[in-house]
Protein backbone atom coordinates (compact mmCIF):
# COMPACT_ATOMS: atom_id res chain seq x y z
CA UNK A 1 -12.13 5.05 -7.76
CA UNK A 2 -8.63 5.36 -6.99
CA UNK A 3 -6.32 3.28 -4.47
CA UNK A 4 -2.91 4.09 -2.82
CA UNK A 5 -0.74 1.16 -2.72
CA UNK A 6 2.72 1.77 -0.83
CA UNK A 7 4.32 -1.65 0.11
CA UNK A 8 3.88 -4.57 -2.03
CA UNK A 9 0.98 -3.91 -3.94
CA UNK A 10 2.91 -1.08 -5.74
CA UNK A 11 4.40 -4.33 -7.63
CA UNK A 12 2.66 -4.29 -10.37
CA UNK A 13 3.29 -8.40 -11.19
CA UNK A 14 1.39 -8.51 -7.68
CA UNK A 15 -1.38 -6.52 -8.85
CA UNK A 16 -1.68 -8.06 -12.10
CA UNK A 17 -2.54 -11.56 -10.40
CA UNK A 18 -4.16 -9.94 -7.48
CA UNK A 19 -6.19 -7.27 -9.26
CA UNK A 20 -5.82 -7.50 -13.45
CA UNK A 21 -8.50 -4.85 -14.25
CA UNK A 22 -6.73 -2.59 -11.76
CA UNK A 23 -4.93 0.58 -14.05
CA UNK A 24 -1.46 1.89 -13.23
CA UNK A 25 -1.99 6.02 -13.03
CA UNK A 26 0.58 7.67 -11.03
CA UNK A 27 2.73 8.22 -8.23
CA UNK A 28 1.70 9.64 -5.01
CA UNK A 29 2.72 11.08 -1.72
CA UNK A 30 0.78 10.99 1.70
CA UNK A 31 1.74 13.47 3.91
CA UNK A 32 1.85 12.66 7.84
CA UNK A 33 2.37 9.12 7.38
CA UNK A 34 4.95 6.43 7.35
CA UNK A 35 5.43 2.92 7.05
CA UNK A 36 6.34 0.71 9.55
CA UNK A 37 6.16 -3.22 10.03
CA UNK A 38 4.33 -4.58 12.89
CA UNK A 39 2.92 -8.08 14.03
CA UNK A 40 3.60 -11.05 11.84
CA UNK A 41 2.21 -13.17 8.82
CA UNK A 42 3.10 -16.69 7.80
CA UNK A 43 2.38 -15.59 4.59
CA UNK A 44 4.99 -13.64 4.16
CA UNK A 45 7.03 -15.01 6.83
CA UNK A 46 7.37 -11.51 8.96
CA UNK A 47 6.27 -8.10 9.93
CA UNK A 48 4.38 -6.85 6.92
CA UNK A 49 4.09 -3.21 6.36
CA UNK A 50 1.39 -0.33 7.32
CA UNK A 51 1.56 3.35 7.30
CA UNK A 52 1.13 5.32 10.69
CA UNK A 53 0.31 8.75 11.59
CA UNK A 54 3.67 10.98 11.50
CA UNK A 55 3.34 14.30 11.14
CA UNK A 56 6.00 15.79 8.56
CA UNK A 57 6.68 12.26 7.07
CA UNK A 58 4.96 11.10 3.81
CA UNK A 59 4.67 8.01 2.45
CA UNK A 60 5.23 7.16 -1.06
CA UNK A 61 3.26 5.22 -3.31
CA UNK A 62 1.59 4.51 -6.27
CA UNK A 63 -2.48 4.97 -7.71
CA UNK A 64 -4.50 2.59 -8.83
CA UNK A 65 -7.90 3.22 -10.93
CA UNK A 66 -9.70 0.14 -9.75
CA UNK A 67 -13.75 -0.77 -10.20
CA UNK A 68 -15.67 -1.89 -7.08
CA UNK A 69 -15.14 -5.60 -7.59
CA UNK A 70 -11.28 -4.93 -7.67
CA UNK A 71 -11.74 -3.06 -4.30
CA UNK A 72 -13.45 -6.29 -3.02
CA UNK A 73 -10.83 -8.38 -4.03
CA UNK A 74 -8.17 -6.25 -2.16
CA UNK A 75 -10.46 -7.09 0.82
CA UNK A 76 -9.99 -10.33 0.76
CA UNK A 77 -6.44 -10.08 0.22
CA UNK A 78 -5.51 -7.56 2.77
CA UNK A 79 -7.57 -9.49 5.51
CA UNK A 80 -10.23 -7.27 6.82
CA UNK A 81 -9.79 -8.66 10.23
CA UNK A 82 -6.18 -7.61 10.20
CA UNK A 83 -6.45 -4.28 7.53
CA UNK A 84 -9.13 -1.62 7.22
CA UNK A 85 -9.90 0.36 4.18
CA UNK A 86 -9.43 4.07 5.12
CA UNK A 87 -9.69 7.21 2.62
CA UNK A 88 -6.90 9.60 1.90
CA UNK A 89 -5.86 12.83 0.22
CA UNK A 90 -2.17 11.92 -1.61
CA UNK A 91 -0.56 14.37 -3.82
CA UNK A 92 0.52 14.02 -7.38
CA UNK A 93 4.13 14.82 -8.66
CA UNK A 94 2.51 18.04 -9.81
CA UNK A 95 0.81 19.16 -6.76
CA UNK A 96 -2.74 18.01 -7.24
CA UNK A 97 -4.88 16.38 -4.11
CA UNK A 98 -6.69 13.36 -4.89
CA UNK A 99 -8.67 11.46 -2.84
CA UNK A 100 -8.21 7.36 -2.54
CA UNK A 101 -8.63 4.19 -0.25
CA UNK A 102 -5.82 2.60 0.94
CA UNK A 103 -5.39 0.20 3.95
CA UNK A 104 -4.53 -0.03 7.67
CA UNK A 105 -3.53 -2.45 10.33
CA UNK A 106 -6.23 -2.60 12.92
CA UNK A 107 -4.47 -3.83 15.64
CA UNK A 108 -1.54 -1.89 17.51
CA UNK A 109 1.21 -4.70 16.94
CA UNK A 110 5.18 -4.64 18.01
CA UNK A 111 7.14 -3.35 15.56
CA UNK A 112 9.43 -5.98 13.73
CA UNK A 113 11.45 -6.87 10.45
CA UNK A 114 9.84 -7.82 7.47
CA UNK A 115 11.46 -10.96 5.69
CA UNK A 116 14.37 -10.30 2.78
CA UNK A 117 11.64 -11.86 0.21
CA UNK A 118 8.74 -9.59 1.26
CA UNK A 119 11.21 -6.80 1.28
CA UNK A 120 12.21 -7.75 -2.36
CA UNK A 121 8.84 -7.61 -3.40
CA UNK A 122 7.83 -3.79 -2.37
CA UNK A 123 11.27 -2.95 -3.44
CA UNK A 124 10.46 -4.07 -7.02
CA UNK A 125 7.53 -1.59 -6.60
CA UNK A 126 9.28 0.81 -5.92
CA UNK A 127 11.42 0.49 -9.53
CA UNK A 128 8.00 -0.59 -11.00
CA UNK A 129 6.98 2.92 -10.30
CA UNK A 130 10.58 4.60 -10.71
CA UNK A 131 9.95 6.04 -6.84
CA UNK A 132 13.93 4.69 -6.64
């Protein structure tokens, strides 16, 4: 199965210690969406990030091949009482659909400011996956 990751589990150190058997395989896009960071988590000591509905945005990110146990594992780390998996259609860089799972905040939650370190983190992503 595949999984969309677009804040800081595009890092692929993250992943590595989060997920090992997870498998880089591309870049993505999801259309209508875009990320915004709402609530707050001690863990990472601010607003963390989820993706909203926005039509004519998109959201970019990065795909995963993971196995069912590595989808359980994400559960646990994206705190199913805060997250929800949901499934999606991104796009490739060459125009293909594919479906995936990604996550959600559950609750509606004030939008805030993630912290400079959390920030650094799905910024490194990003170059991880030369999206910038």
């Amino acid at each position: 199965m595949y999984y969309f990751a677009y804040a800081s589990n595009l890092n692929r150190k993250q992943m590595a210690e989060r997920c090992p058997e997870a498998k880089a395989k591309f870049s993505a896009a999801l259309p209508n969406y875009k990320i915004i960071f709402s609530g707050y988590s001690r863990e990472r000591k601010g607003a963390p990030a989820t993706i909203m509905y926005s039509k004519g945005d998109k959201v970019l990110g990065g795909v995963y091949e993971i196995t069912e146990a590595a989808l359980r594992k994400l559960d646990r780390w994206e705190d199913l009482t805060a997250y929800k998996q949901i499934k999606v259609t991104v796009w490739t860089d060459g125009g293909d659909p594919v479906e995936a799972v990604t996550y959600i905040r559950v609750k509606e939650a004030e939008e805030d400011k993630p912290s400079p370190q959390y920030l650094a983190v799905i910024q490194q992503g990003y170059r991880d996956w030369g999206i910038i």
